[in-house]
C-alpha atoms as a PDB file:
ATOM      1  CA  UNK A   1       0.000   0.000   0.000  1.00  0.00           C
ATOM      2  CA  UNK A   2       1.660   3.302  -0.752  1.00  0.00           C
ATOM      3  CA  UNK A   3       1.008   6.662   0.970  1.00  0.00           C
ATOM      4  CA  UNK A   4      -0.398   8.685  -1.921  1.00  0.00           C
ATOM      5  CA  UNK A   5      -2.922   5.896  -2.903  1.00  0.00           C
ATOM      6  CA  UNK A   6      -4.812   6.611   0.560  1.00  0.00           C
ATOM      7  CA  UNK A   7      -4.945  10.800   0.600  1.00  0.00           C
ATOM      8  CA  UNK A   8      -7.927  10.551   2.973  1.00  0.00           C
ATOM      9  CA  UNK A   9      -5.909   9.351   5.657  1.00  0.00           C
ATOM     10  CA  UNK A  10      -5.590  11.356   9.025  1.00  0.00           C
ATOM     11  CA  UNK A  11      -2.387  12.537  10.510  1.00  0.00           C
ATOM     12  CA  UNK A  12      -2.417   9.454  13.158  1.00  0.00           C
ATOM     13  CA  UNK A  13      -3.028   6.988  10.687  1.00  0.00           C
ATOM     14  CA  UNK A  14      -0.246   7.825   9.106  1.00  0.00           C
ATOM     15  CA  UNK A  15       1.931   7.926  11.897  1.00  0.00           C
ATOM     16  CA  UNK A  16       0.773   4.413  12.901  1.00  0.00           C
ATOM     17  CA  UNK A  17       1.342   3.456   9.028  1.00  0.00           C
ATOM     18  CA  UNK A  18       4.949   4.167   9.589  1.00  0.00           C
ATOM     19  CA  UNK A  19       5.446   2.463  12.813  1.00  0.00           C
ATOM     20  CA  UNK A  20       4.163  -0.428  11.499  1.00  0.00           C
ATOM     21  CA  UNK A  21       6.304  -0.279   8.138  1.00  0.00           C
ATOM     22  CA  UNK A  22       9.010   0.433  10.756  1.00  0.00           C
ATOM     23  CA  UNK A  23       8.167  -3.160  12.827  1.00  0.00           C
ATOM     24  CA  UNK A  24      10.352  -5.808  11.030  1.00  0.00           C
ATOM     25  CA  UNK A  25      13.324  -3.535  11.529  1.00  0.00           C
ATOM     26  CA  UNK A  26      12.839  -2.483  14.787  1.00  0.00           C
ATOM     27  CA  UNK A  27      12.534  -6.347  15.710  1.00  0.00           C
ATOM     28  CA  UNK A  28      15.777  -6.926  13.865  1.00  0.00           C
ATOM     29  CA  UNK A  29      17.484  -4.259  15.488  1.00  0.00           C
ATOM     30  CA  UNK A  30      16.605  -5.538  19.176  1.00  0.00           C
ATOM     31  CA  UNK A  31      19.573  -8.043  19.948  1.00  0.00           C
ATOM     32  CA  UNK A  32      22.098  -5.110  18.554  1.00  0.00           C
ATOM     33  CA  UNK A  33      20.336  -2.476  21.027  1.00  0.00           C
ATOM     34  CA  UNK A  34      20.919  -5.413  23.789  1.00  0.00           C
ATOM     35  CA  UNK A  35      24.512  -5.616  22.879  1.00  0.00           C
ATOM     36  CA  UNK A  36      24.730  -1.502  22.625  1.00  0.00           C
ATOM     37  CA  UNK A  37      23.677  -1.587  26.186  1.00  0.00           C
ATOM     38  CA  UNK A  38      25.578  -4.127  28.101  1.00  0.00           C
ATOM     39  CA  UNK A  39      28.652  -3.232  25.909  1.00  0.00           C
ATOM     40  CA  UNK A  40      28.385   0.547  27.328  1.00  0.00           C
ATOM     41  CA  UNK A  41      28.239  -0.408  30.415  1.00  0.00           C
ATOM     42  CA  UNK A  42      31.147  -3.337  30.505  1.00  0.00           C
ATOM     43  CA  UNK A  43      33.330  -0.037  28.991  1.00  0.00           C
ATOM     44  CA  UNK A  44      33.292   1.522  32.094  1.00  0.00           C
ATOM     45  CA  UNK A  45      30.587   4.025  31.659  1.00  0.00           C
ATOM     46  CA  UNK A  46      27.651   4.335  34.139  1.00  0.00           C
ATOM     47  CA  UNK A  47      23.568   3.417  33.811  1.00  0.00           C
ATOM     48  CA  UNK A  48      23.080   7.112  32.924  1.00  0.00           C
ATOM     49  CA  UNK A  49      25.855   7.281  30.441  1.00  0.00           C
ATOM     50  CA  UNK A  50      25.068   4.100  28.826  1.00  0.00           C
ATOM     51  CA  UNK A  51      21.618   5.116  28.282  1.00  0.00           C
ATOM     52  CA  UNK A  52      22.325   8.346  27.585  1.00  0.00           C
ATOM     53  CA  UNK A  53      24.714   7.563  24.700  1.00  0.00           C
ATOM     54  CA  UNK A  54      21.752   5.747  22.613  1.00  0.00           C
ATOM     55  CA  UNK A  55      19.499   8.788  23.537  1.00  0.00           C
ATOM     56  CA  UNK A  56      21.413  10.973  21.935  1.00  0.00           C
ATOM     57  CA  UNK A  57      23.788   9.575  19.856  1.00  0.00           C
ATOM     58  CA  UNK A  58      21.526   7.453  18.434  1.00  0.00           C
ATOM     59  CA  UNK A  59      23.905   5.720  16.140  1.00  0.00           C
ATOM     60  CA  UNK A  60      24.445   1.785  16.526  1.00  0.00           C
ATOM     61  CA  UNK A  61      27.658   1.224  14.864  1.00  0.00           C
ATOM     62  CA  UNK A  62      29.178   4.436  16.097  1.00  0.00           C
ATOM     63  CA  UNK A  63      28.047   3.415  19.737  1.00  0.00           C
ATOM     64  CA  UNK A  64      29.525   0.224  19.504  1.00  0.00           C
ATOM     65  CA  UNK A  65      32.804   1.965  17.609  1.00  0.00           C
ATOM     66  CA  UNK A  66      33.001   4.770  20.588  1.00  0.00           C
ATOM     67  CA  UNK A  67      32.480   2.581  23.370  1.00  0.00           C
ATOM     68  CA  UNK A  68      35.163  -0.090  22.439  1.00  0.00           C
ATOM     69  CA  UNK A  69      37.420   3.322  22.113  1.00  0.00           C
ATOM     70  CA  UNK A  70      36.611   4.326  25.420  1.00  0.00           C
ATOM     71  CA  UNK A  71      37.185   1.138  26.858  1.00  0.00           C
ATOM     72  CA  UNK A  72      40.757   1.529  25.503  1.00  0.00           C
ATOM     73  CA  UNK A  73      41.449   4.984  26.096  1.00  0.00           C
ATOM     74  CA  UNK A  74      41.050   6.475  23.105  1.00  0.00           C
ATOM     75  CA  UNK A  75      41.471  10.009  22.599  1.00  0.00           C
ATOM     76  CA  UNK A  76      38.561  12.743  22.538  1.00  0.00           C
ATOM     77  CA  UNK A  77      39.539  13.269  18.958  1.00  0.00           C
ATOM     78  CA  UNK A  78      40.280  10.124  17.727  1.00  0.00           C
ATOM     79  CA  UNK A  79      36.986   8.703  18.962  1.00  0.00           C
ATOM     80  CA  UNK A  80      34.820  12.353  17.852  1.00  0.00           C
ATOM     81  CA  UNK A  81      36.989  11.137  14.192  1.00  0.00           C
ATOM     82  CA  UNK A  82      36.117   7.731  14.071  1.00  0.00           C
ATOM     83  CA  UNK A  83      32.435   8.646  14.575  1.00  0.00           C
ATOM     84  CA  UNK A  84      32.400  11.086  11.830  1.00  0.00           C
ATOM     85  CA  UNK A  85      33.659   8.992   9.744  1.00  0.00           C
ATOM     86  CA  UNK A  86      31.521   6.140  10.619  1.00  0.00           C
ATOM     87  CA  UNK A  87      28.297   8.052  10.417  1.00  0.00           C
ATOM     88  CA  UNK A  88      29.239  10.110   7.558  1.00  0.00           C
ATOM     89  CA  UNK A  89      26.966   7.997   4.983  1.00  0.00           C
ATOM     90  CA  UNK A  90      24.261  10.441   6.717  1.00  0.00           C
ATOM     91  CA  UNK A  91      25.488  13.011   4.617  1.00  0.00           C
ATOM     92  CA  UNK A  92      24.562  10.775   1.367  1.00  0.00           C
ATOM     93  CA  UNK A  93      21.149  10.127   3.115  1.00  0.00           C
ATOM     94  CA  UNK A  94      20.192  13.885   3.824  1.00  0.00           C
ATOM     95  CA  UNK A  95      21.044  14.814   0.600  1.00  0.00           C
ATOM     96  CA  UNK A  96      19.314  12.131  -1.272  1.00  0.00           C
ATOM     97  CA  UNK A  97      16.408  12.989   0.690  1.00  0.00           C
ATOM     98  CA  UNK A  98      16.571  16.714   0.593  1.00  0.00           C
ATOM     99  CA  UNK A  99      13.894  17.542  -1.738  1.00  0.00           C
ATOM    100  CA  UNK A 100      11.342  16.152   0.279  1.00  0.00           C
ATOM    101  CA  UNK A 101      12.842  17.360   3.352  1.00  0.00           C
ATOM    102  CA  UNK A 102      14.159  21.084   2.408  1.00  0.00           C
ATOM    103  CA  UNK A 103      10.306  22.511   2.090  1.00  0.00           C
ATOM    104  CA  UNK A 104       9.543  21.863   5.670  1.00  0.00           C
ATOM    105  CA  UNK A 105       9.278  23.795   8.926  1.00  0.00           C
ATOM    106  CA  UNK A 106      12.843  24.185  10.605  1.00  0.00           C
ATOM    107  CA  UNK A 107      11.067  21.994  13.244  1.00  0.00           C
ATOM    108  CA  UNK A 108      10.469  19.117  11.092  1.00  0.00           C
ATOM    109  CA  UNK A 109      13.541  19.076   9.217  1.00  0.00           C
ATOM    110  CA  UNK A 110      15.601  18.901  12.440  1.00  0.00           C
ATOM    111  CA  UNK A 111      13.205  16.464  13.991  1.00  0.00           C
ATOM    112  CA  UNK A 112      13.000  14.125  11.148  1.00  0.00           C
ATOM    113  CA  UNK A 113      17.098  14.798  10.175  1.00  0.00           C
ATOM    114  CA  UNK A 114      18.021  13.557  14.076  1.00  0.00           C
ATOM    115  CA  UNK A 115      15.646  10.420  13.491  1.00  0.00           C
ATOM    116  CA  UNK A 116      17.616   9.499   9.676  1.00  0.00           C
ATOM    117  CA  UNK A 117      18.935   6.278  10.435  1.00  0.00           C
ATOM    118  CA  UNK A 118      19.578   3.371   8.011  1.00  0.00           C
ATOM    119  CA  UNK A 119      16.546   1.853   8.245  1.00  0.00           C
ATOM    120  CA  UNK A 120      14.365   5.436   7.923  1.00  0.00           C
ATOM    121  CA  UNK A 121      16.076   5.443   5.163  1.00  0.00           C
ATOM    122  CA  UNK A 122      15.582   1.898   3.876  1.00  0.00           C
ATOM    123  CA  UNK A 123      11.609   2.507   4.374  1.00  0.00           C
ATOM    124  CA  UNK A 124      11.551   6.676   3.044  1.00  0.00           C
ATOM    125  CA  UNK A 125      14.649   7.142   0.876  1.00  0.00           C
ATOM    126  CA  UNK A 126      13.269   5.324  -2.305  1.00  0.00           C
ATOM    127  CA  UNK A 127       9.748   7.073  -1.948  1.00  0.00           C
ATOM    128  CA  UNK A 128       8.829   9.785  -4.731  1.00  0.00           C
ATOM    129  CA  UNK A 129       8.140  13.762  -3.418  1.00  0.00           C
ATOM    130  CA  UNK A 130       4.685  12.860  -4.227  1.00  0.00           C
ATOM    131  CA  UNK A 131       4.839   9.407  -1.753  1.00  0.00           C
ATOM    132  CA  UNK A 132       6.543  10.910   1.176  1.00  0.00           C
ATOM    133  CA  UNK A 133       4.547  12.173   3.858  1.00  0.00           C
ATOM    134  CA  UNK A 134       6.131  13.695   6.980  1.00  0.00           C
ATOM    135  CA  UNK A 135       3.668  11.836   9.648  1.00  0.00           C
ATOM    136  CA  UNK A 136       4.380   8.204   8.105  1.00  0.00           C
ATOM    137  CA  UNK A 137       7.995   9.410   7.975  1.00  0.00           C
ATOM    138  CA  UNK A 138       8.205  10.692  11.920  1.00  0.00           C
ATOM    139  CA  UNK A 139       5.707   7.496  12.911  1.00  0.00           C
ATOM    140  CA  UNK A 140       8.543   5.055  11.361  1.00  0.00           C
ATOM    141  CA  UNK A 141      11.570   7.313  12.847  1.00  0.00           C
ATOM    142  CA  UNK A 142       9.752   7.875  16.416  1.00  0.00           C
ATOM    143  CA  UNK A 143       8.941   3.883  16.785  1.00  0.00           C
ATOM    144  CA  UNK A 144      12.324   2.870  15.659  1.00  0.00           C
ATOM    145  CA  UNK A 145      13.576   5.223  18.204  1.00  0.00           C
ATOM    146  CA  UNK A 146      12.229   4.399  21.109  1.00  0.00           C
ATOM    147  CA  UNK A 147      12.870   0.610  19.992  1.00  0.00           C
ATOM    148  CA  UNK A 148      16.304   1.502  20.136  1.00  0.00           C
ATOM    149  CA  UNK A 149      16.135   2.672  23.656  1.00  0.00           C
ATOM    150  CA  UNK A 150      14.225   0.467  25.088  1.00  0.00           C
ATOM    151  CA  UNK A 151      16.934  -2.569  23.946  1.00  0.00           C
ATOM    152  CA  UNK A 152      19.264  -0.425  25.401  1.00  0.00           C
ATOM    153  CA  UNK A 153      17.465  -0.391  28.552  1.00  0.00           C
ATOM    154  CA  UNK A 154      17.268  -3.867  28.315  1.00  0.00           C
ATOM    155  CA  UNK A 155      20.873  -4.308  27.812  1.00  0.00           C
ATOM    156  CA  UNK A 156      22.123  -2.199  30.321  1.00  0.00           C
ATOM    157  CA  UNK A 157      19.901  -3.816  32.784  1.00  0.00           C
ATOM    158  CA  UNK A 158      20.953  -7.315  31.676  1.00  0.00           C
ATOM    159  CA  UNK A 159      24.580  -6.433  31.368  1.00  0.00           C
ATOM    160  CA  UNK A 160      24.315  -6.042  34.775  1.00  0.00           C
ATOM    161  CA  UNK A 161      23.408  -9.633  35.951  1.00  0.00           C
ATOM    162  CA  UNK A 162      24.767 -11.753  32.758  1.00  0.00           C
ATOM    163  CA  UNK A 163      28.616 -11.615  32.446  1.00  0.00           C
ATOM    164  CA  UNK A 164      30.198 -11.047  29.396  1.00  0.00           C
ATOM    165  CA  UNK A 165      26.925 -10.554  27.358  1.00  0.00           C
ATOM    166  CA  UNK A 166      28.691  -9.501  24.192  1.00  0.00           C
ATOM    167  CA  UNK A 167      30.247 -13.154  24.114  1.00  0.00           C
ATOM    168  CA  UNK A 168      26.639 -14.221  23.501  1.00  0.00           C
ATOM    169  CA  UNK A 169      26.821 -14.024  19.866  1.00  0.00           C
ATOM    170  CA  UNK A 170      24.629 -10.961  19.171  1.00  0.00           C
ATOM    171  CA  UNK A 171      26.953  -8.499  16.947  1.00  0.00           C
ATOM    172  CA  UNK A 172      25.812 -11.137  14.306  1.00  0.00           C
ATOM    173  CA  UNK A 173      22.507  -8.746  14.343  1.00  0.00           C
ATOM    174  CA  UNK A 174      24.508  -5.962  13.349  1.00  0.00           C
ATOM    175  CA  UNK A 175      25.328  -7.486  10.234  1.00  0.00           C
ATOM    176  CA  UNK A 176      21.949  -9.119   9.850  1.00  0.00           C
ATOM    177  CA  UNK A 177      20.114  -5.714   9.919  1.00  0.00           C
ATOM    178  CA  UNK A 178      22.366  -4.268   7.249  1.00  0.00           C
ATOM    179  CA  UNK A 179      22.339  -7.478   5.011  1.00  0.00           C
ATOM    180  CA  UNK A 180      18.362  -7.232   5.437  1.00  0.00           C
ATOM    181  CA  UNK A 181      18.760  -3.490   4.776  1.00  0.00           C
ATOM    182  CA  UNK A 182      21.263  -3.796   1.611  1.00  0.00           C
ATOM    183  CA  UNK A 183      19.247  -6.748  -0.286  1.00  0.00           C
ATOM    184  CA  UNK A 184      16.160  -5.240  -0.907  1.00  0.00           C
ATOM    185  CA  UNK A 185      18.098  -2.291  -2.289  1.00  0.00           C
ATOM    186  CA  UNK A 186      20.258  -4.170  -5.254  1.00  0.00           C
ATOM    187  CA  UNK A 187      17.624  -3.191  -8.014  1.00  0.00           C
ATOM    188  CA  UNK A 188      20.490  -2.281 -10.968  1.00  0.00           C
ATOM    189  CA  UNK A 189      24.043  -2.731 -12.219  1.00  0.00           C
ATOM    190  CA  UNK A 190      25.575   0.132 -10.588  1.00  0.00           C
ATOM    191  CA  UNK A 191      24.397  -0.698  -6.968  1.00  0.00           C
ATOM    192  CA  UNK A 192      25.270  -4.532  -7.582  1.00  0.00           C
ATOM    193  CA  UNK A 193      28.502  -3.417  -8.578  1.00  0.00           C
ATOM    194  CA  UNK A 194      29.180  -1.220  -5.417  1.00  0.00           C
ATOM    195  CA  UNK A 195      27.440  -4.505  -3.190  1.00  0.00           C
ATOM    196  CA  UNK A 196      29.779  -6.614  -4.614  1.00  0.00           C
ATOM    197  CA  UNK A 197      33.176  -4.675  -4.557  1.00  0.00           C
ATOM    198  CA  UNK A 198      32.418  -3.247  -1.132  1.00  0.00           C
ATOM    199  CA  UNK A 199      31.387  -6.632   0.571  1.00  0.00           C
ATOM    200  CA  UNK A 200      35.065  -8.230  -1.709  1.00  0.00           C
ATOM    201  CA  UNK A 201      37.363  -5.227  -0.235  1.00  0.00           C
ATOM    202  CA  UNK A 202      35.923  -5.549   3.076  1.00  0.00           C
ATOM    203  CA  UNK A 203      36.386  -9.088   3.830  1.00  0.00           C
ATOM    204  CA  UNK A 204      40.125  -8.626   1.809  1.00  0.00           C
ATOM    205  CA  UNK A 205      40.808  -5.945   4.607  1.00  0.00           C
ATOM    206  CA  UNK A 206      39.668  -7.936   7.515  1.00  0.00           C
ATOM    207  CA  UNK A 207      41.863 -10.726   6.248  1.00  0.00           C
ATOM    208  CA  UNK A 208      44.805  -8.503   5.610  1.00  0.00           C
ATOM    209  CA  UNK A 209      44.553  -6.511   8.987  1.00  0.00           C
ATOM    210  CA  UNK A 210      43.605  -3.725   7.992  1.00  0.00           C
ATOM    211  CA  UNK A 211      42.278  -1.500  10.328  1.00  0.00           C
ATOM    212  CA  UNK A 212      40.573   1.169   7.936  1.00  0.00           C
ATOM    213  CA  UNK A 213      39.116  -1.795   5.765  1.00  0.00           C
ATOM    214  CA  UNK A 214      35.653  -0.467   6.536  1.00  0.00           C
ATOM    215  CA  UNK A 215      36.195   3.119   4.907  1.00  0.00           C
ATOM    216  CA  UNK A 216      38.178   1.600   2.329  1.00  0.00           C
ATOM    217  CA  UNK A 217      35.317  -0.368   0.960  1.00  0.00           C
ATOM    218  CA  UNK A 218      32.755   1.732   1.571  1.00  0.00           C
ATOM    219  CA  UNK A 219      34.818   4.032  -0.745  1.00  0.00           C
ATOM    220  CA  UNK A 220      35.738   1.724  -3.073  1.00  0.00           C
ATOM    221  CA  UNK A 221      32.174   1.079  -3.522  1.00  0.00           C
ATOM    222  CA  UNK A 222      30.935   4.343  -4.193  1.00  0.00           C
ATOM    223  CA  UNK A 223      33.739   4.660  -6.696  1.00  0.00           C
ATOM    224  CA  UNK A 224      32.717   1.273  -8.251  1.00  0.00           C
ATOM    225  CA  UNK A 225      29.186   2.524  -8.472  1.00  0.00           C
ATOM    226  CA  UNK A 226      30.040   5.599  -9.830  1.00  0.00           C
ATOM    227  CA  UNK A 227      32.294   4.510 -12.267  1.00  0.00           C
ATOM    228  CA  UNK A 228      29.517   1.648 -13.639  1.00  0.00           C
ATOM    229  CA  UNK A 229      26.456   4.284 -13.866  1.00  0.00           C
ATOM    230  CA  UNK A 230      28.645   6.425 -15.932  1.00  0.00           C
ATOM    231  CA  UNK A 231      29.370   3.872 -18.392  1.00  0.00           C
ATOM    232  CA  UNK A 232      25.761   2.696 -17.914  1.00  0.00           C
ATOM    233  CA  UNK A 233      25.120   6.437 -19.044  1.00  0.00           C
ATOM    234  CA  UNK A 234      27.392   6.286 -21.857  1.00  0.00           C
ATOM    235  CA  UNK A 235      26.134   3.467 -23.459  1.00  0.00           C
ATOM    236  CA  UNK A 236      22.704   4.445 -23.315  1.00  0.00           C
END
């Protein structure tokens, strides 16, 4: 069902539309909150801390990044570095999604820019101007949101009675979210292309050592894809 097909619905339904889009994600996303959580607080920092960092952070893989830092002593910088880098695929998001953002109220665009995550953008990033709807978009941000939290909550909690809960098994999730994220996704030559030559220099990275394999390949497959669509263009 898309959005514009139903124009008589009200702002709530809408909302609720989006949380529900939002559900098989948010499930998916529960065992990496748990592991978010109890990881936080194994790396020294307090209940607050821990469940502050997901409040306002709000980034999985840069949570999981910064916290392993800080359980090493990292730097201010280095970590505040790492995280940019990490998140900086947020850039590519907002800007992707900036004319259906840019006509909103400075309200909205800062509301719904905090809640861009990977999986907002999985469900809103492919949908025409005409499809997206603000309300659908905050109901599927807000849910996954407080989804987020409340595994983190969880994790904290659990971290606290079940030793080494990060042995358990549950970064697979991370990767499982991002594979379910990814897949749907592959719909032409030039993203297959940048799949294929990101997952290939990734896993040649990890194998080599390297510790910057995961900008590498995310590079490498931008550059991949870029370098295919203009070809694609070219012989068209």
């Amino acid at each position: 069902m898309t959005i514009d097909s139903h124009p008589h619905l009200s702002r709530s339904q809408l909302f609720w539309q989006g949380a529900l889009a939002m559900v098989p994600l948010s499930i998916a996303v529960v065992p990496w909150g748990l592991l978010a959580g109890s990881f936080a607080l194994e790396s020294g920092l307090n209940v607050v801390e821990s469940q502050a960092l997901s409040a306002i952070l709000f980034a999985g893989s840069a949570q999981l990044v910064a916290t392993g830092m800080f359980k090493v002593g990292a730097s201010l910088t280095t970590m505040l570095l790492a995280i940019f880098f990490i998140t900086s695929r947020h850039l590519l998001y907002s800007v992707s999604m900036r004319d259906k953002i840019s006509p909103l109220p400075l309200k909205w665009r800062l509301g719904l820019g905090f809640l861009l995550t990977d999986e907002l953008f999985a469900i809103c990033g492919q949908q025409s101007e005409k499809q997206f709807n603000r309300w659908y978009a905050l109901g599927a941000g807000l849910s996954f949101y407080l989804c987020w939290n409340l595994a983190t909550l969880v994790g904290i909690v659990a971290g606290s009675y079940i030793p080494a809960m990060n042995e358990l098994g549950l970064e697979f999730a991370v990767a499982a979210t991002f594979i379910a994220l990814v897949i749907p996704n592959i719909k032409s030559s030039p993203v297959l292309v940048a799949v294929v030559v990101s997952l290939t220099t990734s896993v040649l990275c990890a194998l080599s050592g390297i510790e910057s394999g995961l900008m590498i390949a995310s590079v490498a497959g931008m550059l991949a894809g870029y370098v295919t669509e203009s070809f694609k263009g070219r012989a068209s």
